[in-house]
N, C-alpha and C. Protein backbone atom coordinates (compact mmCIF):
# COMPACT_ATOMS: atom_id res chain seq x y z
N UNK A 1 0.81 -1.18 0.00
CA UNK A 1 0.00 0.00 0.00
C UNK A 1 0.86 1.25 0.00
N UNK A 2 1.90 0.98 0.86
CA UNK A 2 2.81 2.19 0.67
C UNK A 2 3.30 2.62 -0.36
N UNK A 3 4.09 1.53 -1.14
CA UNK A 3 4.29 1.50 -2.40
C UNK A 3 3.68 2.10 -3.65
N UNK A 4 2.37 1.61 -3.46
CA UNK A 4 1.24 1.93 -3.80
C UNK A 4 0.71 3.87 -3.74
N UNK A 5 0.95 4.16 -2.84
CA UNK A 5 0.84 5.89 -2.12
C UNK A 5 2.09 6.24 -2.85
N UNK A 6 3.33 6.34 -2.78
CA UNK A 6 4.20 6.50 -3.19
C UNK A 6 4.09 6.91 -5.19
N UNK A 7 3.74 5.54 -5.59
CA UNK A 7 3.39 5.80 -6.86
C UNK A 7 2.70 6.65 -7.75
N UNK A 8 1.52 6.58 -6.80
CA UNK A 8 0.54 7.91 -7.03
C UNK A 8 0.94 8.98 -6.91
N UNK A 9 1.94 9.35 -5.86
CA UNK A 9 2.31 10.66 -5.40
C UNK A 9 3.09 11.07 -6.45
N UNK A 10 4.04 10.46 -6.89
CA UNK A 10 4.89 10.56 -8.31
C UNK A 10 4.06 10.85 -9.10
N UNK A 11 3.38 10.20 -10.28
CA UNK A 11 2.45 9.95 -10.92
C UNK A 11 1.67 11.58 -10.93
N UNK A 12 0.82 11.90 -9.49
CA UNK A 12 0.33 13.14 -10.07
C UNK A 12 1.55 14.57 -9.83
N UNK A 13 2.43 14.57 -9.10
CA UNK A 13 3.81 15.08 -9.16
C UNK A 13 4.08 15.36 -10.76
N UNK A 14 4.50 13.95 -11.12
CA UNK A 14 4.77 14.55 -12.71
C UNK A 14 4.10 14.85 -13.73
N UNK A 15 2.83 14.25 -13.59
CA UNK A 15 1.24 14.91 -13.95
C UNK A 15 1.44 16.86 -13.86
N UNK A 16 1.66 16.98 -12.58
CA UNK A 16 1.34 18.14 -12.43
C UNK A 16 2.38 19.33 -12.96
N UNK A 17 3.64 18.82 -12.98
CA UNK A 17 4.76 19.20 -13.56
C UNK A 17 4.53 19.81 -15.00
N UNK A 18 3.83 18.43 -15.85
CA UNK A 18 3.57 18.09 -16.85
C UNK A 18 2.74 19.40 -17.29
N UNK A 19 1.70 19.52 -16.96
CA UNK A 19 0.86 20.43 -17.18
C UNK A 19 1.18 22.20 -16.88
N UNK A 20 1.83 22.02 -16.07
CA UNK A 20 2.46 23.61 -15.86
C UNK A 20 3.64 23.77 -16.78
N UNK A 21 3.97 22.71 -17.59
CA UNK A 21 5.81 23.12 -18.27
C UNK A 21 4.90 23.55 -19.48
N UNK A 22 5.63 24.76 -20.36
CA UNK A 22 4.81 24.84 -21.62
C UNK A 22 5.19 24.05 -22.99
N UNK A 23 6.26 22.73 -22.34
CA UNK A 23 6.73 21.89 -23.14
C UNK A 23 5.48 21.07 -23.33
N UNK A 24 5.19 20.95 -22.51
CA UNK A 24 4.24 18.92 -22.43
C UNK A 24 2.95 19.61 -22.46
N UNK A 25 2.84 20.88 -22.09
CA UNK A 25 1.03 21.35 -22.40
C UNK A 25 0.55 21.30 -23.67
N UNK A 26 -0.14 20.97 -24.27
CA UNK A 26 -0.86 21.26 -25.04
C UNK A 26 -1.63 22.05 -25.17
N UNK A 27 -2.17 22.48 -23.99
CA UNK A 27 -3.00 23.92 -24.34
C UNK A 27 -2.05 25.13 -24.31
N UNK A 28 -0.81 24.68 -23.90
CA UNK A 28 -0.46 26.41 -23.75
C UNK A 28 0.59 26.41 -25.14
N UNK A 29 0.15 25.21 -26.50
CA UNK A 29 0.30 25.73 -28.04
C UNK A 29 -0.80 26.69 -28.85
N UNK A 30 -2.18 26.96 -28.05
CA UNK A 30 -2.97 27.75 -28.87
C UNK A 30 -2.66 29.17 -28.94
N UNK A 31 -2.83 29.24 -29.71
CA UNK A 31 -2.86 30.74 -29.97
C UNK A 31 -3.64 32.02 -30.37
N UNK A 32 -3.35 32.91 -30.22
CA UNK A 32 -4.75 33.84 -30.53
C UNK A 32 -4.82 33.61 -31.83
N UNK A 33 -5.99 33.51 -32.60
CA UNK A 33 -6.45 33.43 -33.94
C UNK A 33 -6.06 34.89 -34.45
N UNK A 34 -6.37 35.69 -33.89
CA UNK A 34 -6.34 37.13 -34.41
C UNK A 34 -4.87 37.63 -35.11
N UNK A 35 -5.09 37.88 -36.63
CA UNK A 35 -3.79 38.68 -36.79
C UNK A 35 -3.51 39.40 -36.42
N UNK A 36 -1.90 39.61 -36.91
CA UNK A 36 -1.23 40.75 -36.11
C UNK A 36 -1.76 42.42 -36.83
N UNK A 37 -2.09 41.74 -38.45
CA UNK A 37 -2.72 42.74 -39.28
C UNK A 37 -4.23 42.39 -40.50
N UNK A 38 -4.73 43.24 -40.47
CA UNK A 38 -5.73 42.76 -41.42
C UNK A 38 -5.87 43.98 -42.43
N UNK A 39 -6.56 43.32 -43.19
CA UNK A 39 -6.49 44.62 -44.47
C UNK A 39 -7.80 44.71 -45.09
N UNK A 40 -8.20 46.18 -45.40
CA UNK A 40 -9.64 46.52 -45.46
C UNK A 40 -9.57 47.75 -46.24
N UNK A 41 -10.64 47.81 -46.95
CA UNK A 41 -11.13 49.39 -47.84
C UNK A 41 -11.69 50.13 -46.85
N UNK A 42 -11.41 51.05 -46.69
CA UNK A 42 -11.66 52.40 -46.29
C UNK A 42 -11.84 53.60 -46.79
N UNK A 43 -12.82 54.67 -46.53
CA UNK A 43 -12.36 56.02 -46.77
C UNK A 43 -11.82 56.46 -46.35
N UNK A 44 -10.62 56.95 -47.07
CA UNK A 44 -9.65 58.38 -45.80
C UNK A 44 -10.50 59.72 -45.95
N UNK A 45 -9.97 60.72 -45.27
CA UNK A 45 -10.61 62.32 -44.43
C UNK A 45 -11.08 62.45 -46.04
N UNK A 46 -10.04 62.11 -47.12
CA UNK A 46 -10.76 63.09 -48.64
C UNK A 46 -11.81 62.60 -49.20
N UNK A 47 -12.42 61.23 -48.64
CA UNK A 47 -13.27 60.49 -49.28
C UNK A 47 -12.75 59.54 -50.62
N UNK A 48 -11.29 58.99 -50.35
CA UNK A 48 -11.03 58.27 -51.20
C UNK A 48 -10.66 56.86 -51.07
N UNK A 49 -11.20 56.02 -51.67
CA UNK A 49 -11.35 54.46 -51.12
C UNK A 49 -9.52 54.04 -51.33
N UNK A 50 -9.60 53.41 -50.27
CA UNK A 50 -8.06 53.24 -49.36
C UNK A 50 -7.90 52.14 -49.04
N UNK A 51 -7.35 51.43 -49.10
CA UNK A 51 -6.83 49.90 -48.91
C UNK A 51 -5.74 50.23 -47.68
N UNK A 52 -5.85 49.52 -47.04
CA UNK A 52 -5.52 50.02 -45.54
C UNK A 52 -4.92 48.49 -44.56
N UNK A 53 -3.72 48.82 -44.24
CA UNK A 53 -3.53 47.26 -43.04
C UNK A 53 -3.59 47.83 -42.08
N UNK A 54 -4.70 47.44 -41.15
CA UNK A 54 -4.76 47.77 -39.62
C UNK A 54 -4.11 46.81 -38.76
N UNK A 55 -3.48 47.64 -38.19
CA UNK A 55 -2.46 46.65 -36.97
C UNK A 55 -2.77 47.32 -35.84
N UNK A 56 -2.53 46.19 -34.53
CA UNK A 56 -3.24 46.79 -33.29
C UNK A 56 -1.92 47.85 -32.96
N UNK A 57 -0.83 47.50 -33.31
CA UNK A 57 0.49 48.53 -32.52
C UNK A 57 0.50 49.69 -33.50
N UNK A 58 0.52 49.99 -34.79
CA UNK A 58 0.60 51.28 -35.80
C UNK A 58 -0.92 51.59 -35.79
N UNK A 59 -1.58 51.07 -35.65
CA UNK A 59 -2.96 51.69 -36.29
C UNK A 59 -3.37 51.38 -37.78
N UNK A 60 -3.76 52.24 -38.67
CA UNK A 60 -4.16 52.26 -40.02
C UNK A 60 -2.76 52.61 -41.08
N UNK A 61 -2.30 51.89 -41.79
CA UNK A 61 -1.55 52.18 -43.10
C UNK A 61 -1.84 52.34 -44.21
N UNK A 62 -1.89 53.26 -44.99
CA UNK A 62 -2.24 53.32 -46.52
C UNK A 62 -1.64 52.82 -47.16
N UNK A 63 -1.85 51.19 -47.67
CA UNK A 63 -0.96 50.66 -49.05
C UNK A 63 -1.51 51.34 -50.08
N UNK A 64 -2.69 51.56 -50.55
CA UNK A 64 -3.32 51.97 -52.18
C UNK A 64 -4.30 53.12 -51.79
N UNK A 65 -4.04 54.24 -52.71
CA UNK A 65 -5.03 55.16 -52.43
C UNK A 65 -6.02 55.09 -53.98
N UNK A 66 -6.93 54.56 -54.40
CA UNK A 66 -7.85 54.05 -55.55
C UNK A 66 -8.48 55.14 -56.17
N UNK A 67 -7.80 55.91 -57.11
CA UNK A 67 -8.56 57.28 -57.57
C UNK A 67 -8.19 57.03 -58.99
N UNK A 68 -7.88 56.12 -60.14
CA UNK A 68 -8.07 56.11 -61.40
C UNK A 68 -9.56 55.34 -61.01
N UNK A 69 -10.17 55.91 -62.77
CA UNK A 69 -11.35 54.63 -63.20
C UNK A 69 -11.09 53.84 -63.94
N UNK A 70 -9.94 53.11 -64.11
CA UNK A 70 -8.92 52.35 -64.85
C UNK A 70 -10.22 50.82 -64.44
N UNK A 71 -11.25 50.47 -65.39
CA UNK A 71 -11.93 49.16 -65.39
C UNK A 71 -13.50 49.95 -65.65
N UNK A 72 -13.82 51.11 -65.46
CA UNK A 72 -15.19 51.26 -65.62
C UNK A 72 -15.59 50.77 -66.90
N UNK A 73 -15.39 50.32 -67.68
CA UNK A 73 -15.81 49.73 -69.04
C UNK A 73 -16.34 48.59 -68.71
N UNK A 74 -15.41 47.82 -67.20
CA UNK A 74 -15.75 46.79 -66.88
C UNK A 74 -16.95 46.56 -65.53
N UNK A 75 -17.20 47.46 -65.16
CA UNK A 75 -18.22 47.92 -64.12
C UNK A 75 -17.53 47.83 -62.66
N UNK A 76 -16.05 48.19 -63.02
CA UNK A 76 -15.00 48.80 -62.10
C UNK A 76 -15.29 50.25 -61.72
N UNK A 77 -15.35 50.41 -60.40
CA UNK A 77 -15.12 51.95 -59.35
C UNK A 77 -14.36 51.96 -59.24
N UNK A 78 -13.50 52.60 -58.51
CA UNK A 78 -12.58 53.08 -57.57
C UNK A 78 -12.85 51.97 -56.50
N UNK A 79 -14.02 52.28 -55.65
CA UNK A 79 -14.61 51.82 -54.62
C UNK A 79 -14.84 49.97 -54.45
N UNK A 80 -14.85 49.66 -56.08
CA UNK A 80 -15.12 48.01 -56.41
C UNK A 80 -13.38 47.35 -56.21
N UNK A 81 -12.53 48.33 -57.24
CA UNK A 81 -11.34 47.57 -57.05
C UNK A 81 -10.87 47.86 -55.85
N UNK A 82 -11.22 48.61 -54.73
CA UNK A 82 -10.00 48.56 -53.34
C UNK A 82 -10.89 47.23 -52.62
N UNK A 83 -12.11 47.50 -52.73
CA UNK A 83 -12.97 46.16 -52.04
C UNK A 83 -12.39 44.36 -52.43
N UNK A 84 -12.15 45.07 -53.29
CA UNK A 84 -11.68 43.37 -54.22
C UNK A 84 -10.14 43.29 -54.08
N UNK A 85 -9.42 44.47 -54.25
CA UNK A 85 -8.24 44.04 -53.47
C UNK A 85 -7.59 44.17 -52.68
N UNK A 86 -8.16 44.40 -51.32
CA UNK A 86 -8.30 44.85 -50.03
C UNK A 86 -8.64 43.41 -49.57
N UNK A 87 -9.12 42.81 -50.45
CA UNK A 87 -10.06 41.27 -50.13
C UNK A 87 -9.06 40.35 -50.56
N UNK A 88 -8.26 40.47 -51.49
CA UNK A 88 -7.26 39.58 -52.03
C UNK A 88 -5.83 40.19 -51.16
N UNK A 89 -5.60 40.82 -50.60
CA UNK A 89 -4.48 40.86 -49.44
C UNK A 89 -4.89 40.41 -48.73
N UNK A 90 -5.86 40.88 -47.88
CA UNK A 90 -6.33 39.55 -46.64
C UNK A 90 -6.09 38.11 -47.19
N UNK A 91 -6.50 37.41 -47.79
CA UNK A 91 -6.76 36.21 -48.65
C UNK A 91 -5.17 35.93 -48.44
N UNK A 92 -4.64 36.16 -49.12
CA UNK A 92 -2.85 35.85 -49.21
C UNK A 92 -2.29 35.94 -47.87
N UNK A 93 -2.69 37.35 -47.34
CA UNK A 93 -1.77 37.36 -46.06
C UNK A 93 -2.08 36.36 -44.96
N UNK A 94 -4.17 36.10 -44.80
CA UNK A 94 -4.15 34.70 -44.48
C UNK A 94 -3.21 33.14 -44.81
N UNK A 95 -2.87 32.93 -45.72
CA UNK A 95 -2.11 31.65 -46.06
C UNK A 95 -0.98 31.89 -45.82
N UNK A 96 -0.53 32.98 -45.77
CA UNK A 96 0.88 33.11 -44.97
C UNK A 96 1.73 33.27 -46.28
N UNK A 97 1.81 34.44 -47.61
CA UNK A 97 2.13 34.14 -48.51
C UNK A 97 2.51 35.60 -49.12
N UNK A 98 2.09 36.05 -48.33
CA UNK A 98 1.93 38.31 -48.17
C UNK A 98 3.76 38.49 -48.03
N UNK A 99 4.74 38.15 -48.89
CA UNK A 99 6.18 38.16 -48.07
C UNK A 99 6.37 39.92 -48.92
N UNK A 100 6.07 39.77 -50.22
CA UNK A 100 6.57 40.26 -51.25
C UNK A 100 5.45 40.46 -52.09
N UNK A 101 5.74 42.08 -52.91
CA UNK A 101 4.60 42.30 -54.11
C UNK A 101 5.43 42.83 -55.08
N UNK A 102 5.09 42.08 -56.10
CA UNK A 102 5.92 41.81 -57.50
C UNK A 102 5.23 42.15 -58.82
N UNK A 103 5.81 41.89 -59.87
CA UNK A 103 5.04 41.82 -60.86
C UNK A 103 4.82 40.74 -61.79
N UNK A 104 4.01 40.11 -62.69
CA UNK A 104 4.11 39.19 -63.67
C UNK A 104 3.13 39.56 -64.51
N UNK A 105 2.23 38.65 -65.38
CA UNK A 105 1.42 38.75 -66.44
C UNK A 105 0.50 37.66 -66.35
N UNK A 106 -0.23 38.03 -66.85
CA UNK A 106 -1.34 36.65 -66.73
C UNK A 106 -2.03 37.63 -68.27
N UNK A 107 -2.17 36.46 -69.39
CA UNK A 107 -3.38 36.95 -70.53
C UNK A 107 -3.00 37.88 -71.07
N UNK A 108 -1.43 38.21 -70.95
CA UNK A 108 -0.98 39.27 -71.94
C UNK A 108 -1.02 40.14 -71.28
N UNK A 109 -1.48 40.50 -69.82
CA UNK A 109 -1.36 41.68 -69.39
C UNK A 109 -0.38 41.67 -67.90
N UNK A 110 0.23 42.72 -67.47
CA UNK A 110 0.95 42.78 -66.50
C UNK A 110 0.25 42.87 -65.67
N UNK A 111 0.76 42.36 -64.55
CA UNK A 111 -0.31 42.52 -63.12
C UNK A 111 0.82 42.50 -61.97
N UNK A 112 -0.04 43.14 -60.90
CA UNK A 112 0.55 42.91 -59.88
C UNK A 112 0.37 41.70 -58.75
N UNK A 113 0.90 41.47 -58.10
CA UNK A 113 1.44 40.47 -57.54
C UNK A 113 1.86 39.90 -56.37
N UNK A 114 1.53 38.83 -55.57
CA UNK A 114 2.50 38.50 -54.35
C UNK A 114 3.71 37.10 -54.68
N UNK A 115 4.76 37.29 -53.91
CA UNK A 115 5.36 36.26 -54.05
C UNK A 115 5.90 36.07 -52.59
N UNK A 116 6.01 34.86 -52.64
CA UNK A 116 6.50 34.69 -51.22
C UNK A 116 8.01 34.65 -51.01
N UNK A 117 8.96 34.65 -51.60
CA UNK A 117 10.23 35.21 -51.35
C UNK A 117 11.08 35.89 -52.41
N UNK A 118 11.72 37.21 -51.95
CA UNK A 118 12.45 37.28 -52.69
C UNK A 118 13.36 36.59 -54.38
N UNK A 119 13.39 36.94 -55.01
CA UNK A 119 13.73 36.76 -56.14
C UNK A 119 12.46 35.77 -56.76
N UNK A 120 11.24 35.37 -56.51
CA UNK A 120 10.63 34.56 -57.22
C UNK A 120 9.53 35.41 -57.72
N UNK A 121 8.70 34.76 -58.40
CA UNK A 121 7.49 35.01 -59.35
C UNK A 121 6.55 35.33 -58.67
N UNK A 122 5.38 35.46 -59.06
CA UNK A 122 3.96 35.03 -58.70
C UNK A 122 3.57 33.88 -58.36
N UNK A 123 3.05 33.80 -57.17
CA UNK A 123 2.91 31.94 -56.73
C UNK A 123 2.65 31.51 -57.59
N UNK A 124 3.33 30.55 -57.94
CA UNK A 124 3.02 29.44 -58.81
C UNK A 124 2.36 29.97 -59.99
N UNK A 125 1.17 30.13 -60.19
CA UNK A 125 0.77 30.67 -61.17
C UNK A 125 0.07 32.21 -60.94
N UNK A 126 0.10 32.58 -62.21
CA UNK A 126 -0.01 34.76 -61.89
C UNK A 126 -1.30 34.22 -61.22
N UNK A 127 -2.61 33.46 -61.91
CA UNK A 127 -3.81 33.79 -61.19
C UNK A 127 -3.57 33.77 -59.60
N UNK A 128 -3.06 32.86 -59.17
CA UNK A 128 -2.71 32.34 -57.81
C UNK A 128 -2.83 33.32 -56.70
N UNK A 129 -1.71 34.35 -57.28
CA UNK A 129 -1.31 35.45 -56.26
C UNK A 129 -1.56 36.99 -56.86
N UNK A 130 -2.35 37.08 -58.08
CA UNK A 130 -2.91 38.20 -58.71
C UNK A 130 -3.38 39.11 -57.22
N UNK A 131 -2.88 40.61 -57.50
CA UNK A 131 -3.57 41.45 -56.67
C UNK A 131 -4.60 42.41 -57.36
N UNK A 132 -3.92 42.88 -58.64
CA UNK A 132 -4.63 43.17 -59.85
C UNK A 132 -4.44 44.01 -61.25
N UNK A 133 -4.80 43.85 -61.72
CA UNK A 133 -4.06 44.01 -63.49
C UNK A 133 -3.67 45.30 -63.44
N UNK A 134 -2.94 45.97 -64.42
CA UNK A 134 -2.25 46.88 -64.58
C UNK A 134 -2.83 47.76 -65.76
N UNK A 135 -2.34 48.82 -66.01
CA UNK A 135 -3.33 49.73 -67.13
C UNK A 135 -2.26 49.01 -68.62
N UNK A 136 -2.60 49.19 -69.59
CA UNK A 136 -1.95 48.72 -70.72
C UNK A 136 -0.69 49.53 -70.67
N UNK A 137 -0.71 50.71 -70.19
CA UNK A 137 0.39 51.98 -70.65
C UNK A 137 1.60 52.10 -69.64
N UNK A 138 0.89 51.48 -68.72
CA UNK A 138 1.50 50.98 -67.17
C UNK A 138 2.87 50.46 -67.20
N UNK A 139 4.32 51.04 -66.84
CA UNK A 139 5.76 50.13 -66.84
C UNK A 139 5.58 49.38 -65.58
N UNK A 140 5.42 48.27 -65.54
CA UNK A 140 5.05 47.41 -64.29
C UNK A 140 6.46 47.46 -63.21
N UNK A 141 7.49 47.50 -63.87
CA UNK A 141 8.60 47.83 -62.96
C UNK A 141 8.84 49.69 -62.03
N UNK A 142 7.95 50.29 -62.75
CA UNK A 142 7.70 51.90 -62.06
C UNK A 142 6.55 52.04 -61.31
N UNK A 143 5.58 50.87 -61.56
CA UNK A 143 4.46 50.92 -60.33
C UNK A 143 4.31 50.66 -58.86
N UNK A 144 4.95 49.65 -58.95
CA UNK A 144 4.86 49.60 -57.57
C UNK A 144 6.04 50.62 -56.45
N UNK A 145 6.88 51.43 -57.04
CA UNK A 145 7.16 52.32 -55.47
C UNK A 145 6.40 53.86 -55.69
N UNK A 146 5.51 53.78 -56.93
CA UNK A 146 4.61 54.58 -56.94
C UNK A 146 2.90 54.21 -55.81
N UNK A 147 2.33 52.95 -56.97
CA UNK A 147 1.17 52.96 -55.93
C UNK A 147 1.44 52.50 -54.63
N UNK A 148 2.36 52.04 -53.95
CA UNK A 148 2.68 51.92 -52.49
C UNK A 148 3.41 53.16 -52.39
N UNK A 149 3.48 54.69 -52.36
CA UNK A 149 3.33 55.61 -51.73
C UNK A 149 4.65 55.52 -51.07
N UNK A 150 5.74 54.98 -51.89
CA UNK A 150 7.17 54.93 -51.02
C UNK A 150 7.61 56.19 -50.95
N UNK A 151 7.25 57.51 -51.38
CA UNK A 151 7.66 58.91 -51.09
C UNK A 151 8.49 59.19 -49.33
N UNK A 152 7.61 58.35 -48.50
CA UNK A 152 8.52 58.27 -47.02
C UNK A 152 10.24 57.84 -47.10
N UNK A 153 10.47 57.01 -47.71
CA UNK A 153 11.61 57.07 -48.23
C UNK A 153 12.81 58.18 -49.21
N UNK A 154 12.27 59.16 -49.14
CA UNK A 154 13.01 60.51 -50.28
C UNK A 154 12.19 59.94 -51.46
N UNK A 155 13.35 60.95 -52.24
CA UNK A 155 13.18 61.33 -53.72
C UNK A 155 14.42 60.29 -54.24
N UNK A 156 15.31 59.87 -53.85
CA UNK A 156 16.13 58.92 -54.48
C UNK A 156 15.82 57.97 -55.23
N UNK A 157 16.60 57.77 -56.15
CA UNK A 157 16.16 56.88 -57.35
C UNK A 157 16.31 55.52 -56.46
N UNK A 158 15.60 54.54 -56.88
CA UNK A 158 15.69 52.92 -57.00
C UNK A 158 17.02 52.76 -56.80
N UNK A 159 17.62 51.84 -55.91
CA UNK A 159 19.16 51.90 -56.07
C UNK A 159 19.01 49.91 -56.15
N UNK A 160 19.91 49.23 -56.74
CA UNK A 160 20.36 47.75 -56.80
C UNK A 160 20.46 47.63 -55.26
N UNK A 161 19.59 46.77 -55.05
CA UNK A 161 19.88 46.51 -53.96
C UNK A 161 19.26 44.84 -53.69
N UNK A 162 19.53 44.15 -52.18
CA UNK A 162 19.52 42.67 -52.29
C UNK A 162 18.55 42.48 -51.35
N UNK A 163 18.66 43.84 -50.37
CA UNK A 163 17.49 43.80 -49.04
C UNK A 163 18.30 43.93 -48.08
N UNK A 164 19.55 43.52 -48.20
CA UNK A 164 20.64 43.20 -46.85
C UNK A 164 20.43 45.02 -46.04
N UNK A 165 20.33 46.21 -46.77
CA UNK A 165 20.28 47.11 -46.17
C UNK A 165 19.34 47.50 -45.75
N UNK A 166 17.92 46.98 -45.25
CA UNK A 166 16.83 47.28 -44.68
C UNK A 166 15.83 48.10 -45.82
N UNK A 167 15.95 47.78 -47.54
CA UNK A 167 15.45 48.82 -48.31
C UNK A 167 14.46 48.15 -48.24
N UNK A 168 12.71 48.72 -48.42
CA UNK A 168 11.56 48.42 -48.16
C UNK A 168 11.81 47.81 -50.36
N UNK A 169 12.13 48.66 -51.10
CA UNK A 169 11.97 48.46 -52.76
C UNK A 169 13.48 47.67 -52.89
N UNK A 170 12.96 46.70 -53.41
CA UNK A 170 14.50 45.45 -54.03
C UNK A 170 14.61 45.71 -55.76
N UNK A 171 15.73 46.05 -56.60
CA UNK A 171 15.23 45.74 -57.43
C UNK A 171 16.31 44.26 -58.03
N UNK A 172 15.50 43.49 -58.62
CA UNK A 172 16.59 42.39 -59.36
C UNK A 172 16.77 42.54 -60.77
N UNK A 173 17.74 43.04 -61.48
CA UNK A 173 17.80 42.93 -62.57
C UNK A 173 16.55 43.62 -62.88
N UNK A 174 15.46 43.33 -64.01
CA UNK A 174 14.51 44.58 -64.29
C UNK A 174 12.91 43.62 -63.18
N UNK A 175 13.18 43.09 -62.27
CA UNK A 175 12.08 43.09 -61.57
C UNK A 175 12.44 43.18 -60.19
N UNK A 176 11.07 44.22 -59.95
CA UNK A 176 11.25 44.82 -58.48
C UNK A 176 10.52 44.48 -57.51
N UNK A 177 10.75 44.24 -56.47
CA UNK A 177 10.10 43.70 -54.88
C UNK A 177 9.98 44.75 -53.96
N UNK A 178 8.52 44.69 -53.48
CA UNK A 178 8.04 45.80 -52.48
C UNK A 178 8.23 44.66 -51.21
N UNK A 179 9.14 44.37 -50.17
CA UNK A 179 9.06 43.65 -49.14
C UNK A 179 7.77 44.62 -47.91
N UNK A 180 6.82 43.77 -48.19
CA UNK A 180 5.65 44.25 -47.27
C UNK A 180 5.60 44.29 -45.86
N UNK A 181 6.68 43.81 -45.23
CA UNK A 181 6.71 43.31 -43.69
C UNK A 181 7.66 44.39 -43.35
N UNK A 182 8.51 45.21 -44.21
CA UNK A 182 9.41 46.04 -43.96
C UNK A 182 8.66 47.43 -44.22
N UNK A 183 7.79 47.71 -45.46
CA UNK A 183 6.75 48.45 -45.52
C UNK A 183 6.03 48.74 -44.38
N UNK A 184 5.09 47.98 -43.78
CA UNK A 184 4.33 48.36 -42.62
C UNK A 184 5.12 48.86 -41.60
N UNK A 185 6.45 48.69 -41.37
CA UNK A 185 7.15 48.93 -40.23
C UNK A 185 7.54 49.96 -40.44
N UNK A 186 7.81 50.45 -41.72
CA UNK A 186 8.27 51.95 -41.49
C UNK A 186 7.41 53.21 -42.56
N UNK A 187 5.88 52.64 -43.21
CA UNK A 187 5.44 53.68 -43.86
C UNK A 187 4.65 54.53 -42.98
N UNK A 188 4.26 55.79 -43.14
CA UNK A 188 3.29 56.41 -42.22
C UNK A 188 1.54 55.50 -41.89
N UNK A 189 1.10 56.37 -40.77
CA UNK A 189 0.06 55.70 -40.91
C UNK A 189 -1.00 57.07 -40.98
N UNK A 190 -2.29 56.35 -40.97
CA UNK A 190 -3.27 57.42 -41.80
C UNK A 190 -3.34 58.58 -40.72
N UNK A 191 -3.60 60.13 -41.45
CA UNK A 191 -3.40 60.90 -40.89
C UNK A 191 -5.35 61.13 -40.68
């Protein structure tokens, strides 16, 4: 019986061990569901539909401010494309795939883009990681440190760079990378 007492005492001892280490818990692997950022259309103060990552520590960021009617032929707003791709950043940045915004083509036309690392494409295929098409007249390599609003950075030209120096714009050879995780950390947020 002693033996017996003894065993038990061990038993819930390392039971109890067990449960307080955050090795052997299993509950203390959950995690908050909630991102760290989410991304949404908005109006800013001028009334212009705004594609926006809200984070609980910065607040509101302006990635896209949506003022061509570049699609009304197609029963494109302003107001339709930030909704739709305000909806396709969430979407990506859900799967964990938001590293990088690039460019490629899909159907003959240039589009913009996510890729998940440096130096690569459009996932797998352009539809995959499409954020959204480009105007015909559009140099797809001059758009993006335009519509991401890299002006916080100076007036300096694009310089070759690999990322090693903290530059938010990479360019490789003639294609260029907006690193988005370096973006949020240092663009303004909405005034």
């Amino acid at each position: 019986m002693k033996h017996l007492s003894k065993t038990a005492i061990i038993l819930v001892a390392t039971l109890g061990a067990a449960a307080c280490s955050n090795v052997s818990n299993p509950l203390s692997k959950i995690t908050n569901s909630e991102p760290e950022v989410s991304y949404a259309c908005i109006t800013d103060s001028s009334g212009t539909p705004t594609t926006v990552a809200q984070g609980k520590q910065r607040g509101d960021i302006p990635i896209i401010r949506w003022t061509s009617n570049f699609g009304s032929g197609a029963g494109y707003t302003p107001q339709s494309r930030c909704e739709e791709v305000s909806a396709n950043f969430q979407k990506y940045y859900k799967q964990g795939v938001l590293n990088y915004i690039t460019t490629g083509q899909k159907n003959n036309y240039d589009i913009i883009c996510v890729s998940n690392e440096l130096g690569g494409g459009c996932l797998n295929d352009a539809s995959k990681g499409q954020l959204w098409t480009l105007k015909s007249e559009d140099n797809a390599s001059e758009v993006i440190p335009k519509v991401f609003d890299v002006g916080y950075m100076g007036s300096a030209p694009l310089s070759q760079t690999d990322g090693s120096d903290g530059s938010v714009i990479i360019r490789q050879g003639s294609q260029v990378y907006l690193d988005i995780n370096k973006h949020l950390q240092q663009a303004p947020t909405m005034r």
